[in-house]
PDB file of N, CA and C in Angstrom:
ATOM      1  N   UNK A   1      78.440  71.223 103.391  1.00  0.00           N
ATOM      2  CA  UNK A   1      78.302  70.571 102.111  1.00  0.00           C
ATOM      3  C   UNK A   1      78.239  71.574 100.984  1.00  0.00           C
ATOM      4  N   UNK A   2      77.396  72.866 101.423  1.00  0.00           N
ATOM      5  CA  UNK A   2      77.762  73.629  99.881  1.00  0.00           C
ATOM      6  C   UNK A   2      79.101  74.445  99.896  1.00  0.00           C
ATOM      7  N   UNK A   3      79.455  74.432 100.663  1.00  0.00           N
ATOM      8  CA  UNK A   3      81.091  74.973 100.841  1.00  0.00           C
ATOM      9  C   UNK A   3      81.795  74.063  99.598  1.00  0.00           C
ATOM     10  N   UNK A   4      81.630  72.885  99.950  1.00  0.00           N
ATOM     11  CA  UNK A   4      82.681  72.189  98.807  1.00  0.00           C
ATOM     12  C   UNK A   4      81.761  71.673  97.357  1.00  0.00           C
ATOM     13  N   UNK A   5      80.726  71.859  97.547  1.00  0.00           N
ATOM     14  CA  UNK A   5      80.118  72.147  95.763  1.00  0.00           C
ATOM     15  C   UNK A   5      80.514  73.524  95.278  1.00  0.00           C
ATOM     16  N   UNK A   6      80.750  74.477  95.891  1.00  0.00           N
ATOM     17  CA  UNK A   6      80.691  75.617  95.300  1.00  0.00           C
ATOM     18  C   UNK A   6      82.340  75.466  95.313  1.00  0.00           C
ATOM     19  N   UNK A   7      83.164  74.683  96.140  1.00  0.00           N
ATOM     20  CA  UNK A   7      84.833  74.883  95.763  1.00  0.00           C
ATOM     21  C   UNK A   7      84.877  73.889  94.151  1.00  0.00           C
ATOM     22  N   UNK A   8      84.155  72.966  94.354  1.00  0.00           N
ATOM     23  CA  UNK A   8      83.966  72.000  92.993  1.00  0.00           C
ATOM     24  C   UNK A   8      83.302  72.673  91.914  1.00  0.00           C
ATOM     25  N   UNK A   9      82.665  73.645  92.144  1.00  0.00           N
ATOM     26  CA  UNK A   9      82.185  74.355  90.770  1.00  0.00           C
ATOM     27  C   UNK A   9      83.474  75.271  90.235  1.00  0.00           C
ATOM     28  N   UNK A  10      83.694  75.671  91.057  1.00  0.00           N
ATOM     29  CA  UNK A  10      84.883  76.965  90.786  1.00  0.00           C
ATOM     30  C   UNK A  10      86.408  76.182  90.222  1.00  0.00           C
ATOM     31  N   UNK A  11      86.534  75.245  91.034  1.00  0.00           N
ATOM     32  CA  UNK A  11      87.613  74.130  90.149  1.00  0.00           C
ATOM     33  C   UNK A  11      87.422  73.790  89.073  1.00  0.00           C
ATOM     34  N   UNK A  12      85.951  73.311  88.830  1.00  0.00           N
ATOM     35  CA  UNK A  12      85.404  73.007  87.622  1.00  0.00           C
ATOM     36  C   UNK A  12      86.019  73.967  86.628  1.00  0.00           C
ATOM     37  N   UNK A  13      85.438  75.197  86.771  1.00  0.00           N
ATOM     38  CA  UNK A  13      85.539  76.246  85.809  1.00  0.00           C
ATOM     39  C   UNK A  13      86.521  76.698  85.860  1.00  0.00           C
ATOM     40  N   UNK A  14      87.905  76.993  86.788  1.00  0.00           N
ATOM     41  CA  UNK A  14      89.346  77.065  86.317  1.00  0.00           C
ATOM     42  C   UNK A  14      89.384  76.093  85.361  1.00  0.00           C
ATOM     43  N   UNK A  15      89.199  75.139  85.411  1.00  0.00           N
ATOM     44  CA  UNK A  15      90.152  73.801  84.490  1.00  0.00           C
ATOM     45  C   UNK A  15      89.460  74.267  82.776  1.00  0.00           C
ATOM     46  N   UNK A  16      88.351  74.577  83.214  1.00  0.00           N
ATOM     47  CA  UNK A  16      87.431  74.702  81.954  1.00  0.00           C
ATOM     48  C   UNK A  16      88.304  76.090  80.804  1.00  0.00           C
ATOM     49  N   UNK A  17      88.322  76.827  82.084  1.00  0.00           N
ATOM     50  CA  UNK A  17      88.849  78.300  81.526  1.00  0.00           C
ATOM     51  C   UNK A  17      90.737  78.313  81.089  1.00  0.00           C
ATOM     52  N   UNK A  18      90.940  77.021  81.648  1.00  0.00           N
ATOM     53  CA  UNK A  18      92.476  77.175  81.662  1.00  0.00           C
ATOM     54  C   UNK A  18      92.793  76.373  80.135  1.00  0.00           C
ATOM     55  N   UNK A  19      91.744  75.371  79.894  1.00  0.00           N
ATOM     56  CA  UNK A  19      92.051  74.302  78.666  1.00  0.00           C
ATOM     57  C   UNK A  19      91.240  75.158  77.535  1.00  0.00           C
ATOM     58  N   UNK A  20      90.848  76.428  77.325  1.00  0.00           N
ATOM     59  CA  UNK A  20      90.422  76.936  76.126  1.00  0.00           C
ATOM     60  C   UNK A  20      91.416  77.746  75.454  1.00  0.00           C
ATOM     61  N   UNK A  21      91.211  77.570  74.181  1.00  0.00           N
ATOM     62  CA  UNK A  21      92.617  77.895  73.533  1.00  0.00           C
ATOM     63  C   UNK A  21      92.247  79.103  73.145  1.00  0.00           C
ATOM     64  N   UNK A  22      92.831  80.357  72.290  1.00  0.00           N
ATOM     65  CA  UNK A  22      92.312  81.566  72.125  1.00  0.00           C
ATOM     66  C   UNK A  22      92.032  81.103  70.518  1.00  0.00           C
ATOM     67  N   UNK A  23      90.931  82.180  69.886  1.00  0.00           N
ATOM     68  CA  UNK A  23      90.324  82.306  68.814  1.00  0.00           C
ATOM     69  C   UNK A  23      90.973  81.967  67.647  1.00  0.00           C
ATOM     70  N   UNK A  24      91.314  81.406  66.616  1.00  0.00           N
ATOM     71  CA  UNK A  24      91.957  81.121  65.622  1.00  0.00           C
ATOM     72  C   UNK A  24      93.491  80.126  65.902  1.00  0.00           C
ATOM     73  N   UNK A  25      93.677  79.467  66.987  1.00  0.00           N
ATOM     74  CA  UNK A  25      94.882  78.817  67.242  1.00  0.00           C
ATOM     75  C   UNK A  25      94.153  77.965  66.828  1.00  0.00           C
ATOM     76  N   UNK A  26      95.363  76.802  66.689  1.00  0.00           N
ATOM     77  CA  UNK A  26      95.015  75.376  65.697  1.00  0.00           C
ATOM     78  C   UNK A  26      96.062  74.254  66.374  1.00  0.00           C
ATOM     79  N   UNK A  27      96.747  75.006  67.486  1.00  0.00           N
ATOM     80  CA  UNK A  27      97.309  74.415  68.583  1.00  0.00           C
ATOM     81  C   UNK A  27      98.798  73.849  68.034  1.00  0.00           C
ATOM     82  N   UNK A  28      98.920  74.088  66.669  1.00  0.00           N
ATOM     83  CA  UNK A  28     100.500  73.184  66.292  1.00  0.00           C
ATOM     84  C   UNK A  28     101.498  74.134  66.208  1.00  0.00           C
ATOM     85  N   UNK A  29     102.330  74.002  67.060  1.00  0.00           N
ATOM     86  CA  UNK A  29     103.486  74.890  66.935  1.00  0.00           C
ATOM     87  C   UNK A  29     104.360  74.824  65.654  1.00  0.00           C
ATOM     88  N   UNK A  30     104.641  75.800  65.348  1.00  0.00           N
ATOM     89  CA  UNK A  30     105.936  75.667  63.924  1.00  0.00           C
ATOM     90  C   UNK A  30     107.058  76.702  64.002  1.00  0.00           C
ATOM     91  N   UNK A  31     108.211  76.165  63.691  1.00  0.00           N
ATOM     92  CA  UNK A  31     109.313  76.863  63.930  1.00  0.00           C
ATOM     93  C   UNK A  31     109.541  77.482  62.432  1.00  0.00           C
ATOM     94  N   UNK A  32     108.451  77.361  61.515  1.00  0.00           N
ATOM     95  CA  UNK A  32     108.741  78.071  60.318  1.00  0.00           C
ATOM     96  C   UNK A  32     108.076  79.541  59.978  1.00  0.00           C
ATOM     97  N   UNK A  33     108.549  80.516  59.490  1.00  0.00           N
ATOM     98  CA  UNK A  33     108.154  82.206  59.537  1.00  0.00           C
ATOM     99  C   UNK A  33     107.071  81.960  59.048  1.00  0.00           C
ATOM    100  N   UNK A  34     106.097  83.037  59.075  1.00  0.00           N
ATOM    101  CA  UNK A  34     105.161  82.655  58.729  1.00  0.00           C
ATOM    102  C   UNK A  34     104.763  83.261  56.788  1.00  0.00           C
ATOM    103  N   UNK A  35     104.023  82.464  56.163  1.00  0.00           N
ATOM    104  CA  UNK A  35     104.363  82.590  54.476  1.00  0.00           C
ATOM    105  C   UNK A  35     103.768  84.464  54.300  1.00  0.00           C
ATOM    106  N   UNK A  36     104.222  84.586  53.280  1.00  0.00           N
ATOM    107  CA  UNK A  36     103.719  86.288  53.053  1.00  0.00           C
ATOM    108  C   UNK A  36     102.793  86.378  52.875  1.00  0.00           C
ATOM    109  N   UNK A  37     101.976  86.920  52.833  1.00  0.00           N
ATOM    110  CA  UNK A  37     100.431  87.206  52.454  1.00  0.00           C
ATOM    111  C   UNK A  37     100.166  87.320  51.108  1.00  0.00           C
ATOM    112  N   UNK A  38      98.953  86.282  50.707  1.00  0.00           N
ATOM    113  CA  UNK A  38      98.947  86.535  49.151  1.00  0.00           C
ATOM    114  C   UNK A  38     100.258  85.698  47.969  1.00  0.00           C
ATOM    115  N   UNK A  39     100.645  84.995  48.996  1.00  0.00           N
ATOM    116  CA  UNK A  39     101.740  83.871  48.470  1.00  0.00           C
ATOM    117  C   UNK A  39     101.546  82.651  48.076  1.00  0.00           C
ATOM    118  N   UNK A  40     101.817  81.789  47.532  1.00  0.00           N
ATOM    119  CA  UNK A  40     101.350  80.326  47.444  1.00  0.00           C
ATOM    120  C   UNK A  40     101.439  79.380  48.348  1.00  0.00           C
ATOM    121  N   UNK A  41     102.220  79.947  49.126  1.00  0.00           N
ATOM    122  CA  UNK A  41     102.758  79.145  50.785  1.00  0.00           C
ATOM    123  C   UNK A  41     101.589  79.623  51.403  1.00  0.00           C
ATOM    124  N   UNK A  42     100.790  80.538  51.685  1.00  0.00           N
ATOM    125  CA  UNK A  42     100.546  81.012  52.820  1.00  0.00           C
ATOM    126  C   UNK A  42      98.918  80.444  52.811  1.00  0.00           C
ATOM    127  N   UNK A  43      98.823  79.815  54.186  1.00  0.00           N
ATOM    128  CA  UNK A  43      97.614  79.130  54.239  1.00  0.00           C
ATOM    129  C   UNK A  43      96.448  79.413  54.791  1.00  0.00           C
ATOM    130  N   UNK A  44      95.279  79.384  54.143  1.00  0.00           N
ATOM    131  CA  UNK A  44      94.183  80.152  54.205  1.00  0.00           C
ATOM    132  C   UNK A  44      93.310  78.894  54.731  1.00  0.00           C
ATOM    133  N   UNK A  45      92.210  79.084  55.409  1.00  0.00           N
ATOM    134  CA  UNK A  45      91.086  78.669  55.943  1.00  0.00           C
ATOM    135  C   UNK A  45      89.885  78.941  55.500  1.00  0.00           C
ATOM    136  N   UNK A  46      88.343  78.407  54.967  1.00  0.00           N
ATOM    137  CA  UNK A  46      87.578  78.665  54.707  1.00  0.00           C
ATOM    138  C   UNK A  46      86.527  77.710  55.422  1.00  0.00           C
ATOM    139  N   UNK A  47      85.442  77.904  55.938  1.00  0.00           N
ATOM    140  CA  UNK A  47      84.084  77.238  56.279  1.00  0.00           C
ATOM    141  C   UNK A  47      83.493  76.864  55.173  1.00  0.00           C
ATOM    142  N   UNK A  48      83.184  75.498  55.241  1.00  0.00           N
ATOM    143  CA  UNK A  48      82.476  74.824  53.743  1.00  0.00           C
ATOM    144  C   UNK A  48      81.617  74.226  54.297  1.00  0.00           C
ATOM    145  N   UNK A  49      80.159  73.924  54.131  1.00  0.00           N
ATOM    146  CA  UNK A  49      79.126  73.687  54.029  1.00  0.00           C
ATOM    147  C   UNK A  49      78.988  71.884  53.840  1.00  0.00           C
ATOM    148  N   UNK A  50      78.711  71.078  54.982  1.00  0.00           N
ATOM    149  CA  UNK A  50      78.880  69.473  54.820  1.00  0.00           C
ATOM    150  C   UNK A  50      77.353  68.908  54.603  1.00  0.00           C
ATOM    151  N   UNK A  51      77.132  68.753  53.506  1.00  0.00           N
ATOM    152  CA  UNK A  51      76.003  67.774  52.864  1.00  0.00           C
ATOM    153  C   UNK A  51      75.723  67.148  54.085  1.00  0.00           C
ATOM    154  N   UNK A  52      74.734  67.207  54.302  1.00  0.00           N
ATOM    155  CA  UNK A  52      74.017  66.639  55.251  1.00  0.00           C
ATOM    156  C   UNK A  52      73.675  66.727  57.127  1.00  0.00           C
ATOM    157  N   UNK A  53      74.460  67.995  56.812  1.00  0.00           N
ATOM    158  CA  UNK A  53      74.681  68.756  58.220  1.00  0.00           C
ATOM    159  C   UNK A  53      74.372  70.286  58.252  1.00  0.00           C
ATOM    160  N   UNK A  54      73.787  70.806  59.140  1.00  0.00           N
ATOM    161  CA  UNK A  54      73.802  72.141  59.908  1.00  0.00           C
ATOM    162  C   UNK A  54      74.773  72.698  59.679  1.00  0.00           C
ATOM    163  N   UNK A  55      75.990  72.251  60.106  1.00  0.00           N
ATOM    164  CA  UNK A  55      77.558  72.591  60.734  1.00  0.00           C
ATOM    165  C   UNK A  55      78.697  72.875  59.526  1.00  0.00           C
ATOM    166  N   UNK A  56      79.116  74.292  59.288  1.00  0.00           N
ATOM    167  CA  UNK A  56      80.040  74.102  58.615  1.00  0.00           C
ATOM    168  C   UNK A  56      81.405  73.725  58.824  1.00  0.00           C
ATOM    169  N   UNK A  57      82.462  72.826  57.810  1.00  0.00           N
ATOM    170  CA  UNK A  57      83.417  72.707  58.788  1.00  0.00           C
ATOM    171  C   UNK A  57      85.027  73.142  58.011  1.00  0.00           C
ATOM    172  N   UNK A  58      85.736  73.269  59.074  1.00  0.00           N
ATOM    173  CA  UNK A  58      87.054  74.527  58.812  1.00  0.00           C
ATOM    174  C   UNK A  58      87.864  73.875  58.115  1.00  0.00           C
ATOM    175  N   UNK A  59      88.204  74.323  56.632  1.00  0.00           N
ATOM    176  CA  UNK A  59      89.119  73.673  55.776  1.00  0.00           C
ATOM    177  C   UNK A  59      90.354  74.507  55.672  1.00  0.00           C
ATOM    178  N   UNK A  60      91.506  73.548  56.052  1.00  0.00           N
ATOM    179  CA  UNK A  60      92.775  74.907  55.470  1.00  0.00           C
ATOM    180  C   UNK A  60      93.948  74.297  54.460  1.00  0.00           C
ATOM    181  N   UNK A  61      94.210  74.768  53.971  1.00  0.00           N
ATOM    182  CA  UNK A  61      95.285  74.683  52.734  1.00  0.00           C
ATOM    183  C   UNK A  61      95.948  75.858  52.225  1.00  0.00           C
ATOM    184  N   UNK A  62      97.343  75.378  51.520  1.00  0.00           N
ATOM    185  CA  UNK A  62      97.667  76.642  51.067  1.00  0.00           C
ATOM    186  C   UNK A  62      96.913  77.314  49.415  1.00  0.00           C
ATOM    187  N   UNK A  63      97.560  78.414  49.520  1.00  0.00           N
ATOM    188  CA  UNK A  63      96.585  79.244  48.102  1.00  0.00           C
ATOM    189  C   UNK A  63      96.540  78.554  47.361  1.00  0.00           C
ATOM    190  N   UNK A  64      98.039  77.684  47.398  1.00  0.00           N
ATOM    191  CA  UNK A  64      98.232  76.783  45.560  1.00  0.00           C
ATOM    192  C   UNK A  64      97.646  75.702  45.888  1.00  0.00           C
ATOM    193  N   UNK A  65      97.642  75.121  46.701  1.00  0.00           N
ATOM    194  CA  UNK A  65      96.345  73.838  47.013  1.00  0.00           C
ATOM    195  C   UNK A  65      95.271  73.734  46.548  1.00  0.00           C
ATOM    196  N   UNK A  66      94.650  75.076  47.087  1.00  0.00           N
ATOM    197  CA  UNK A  66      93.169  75.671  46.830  1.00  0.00           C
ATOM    198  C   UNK A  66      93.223  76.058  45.227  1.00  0.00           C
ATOM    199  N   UNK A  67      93.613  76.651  44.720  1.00  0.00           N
ATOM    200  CA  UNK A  67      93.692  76.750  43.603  1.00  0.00           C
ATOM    201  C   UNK A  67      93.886  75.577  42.456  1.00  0.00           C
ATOM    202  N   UNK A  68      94.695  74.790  42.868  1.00  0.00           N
ATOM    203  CA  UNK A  68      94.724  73.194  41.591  1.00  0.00           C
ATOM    204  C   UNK A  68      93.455  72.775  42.263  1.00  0.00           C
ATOM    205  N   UNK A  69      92.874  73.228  43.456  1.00  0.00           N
ATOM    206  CA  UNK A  69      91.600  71.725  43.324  1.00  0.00           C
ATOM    207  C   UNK A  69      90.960  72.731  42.861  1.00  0.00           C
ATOM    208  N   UNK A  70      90.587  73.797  42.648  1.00  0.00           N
ATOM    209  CA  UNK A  70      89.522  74.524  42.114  1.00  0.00           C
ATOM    210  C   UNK A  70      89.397  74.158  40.217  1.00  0.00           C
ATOM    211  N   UNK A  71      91.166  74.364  40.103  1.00  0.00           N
ATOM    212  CA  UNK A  71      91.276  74.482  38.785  1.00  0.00           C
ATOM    213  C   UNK A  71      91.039  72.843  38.225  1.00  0.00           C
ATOM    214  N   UNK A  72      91.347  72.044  38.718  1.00  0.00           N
ATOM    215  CA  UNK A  72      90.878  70.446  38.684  1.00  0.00           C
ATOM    216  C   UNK A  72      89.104  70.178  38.798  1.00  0.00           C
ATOM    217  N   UNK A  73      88.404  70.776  39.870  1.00  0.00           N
ATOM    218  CA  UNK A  73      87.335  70.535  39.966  1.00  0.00           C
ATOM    219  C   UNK A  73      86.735  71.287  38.758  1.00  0.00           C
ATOM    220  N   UNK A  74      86.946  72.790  38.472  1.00  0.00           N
ATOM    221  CA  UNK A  74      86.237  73.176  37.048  1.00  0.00           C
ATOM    222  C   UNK A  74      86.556  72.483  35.882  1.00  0.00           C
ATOM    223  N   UNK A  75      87.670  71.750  35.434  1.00  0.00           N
ATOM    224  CA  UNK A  75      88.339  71.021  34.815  1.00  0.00           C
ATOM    225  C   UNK A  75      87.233  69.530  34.811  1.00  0.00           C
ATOM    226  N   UNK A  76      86.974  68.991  35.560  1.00  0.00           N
ATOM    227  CA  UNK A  76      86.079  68.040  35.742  1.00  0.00           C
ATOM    228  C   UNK A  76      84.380  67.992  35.250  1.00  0.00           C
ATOM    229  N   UNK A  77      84.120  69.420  35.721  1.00  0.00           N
ATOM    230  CA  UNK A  77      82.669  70.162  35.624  1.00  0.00           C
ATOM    231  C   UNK A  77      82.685  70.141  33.947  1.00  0.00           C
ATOM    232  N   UNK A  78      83.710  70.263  33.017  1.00  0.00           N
ATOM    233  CA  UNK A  78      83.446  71.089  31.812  1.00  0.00           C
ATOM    234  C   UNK A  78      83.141  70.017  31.237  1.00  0.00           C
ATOM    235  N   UNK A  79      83.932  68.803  31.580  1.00  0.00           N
ATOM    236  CA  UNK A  79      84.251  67.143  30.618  1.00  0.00           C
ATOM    237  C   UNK A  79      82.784  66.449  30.935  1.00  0.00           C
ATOM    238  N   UNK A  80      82.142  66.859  31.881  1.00  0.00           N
ATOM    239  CA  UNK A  80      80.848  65.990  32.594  1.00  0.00           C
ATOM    240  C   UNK A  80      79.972  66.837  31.608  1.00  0.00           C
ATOM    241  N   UNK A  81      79.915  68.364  31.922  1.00  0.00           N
ATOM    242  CA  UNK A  81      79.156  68.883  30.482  1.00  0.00           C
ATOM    243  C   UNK A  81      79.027  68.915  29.507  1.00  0.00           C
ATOM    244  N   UNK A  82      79.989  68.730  29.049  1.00  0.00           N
ATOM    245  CA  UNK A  82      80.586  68.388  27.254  1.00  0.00           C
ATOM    246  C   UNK A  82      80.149  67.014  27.151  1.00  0.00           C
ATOM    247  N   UNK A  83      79.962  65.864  27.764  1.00  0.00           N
ATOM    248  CA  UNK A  83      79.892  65.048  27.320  1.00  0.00           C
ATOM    249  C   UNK A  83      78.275  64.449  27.258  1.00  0.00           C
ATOM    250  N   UNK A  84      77.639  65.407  28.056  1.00  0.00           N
ATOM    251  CA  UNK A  84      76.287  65.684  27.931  1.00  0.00           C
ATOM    252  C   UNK A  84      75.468  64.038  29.035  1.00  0.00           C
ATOM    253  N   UNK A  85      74.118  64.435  28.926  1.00  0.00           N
ATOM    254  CA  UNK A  85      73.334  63.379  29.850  1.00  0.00           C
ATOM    255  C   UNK A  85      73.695  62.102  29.744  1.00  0.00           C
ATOM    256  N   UNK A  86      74.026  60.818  30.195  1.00  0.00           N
ATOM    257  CA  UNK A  86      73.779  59.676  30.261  1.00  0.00           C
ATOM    258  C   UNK A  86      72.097  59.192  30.115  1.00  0.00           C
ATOM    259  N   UNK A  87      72.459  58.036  29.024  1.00  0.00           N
ATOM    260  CA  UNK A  87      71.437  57.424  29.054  1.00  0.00           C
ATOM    261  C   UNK A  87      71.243  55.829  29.319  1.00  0.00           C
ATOM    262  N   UNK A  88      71.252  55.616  31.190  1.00  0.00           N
ATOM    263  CA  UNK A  88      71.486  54.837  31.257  1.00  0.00           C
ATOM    264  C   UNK A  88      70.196  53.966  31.487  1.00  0.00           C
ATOM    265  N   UNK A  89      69.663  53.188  31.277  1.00  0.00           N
ATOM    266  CA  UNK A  89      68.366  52.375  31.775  1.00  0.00           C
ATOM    267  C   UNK A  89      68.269  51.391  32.738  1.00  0.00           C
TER     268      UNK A  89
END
């Protein structure tokens, strides 16, 4: 009997070791080159911080993506300030 728990552990852990993907794959193949570095094509990843969780989680987009929502979100920030407190009751 421990002959074949210990063949079932070791199966276990091939399958385990065979279905892990290596460090930074994202698993989608693309037949397109990859964008230059520092380009507007080329897509970057960042860990962002989820309200209400421990766990940060992996955002990716390209530069110019990241950049209109940045430039949109400060864009948003200035009109909410400028227009000063609500006084709602």
């Amino acid at each position: 009997m421990s002959i074949a728990r210990t063949l079932l552990a070791i199966s276990a852990a091939g399958v385990l070791v065979a279905c892990a993907g290596t460090p930074g794959s994202d698993g989608v193949a693309s037949n397109e080159a990859p964008a230059e570095p520092g380009s507007k094509e080329e897509i970057v990843c960042e860990y962002q911080q989820v309200v209400g969780s421990h766990f940060k989680k992996r955002i990716c987009m390209s530069r110019g993506e990241r950049d209109s929502l940045r430039e949109d979100t400060q864009d948003a920030m200035r009109t909410v300030s400028k227009s000063g407190p609500s006084t709602a009751n």
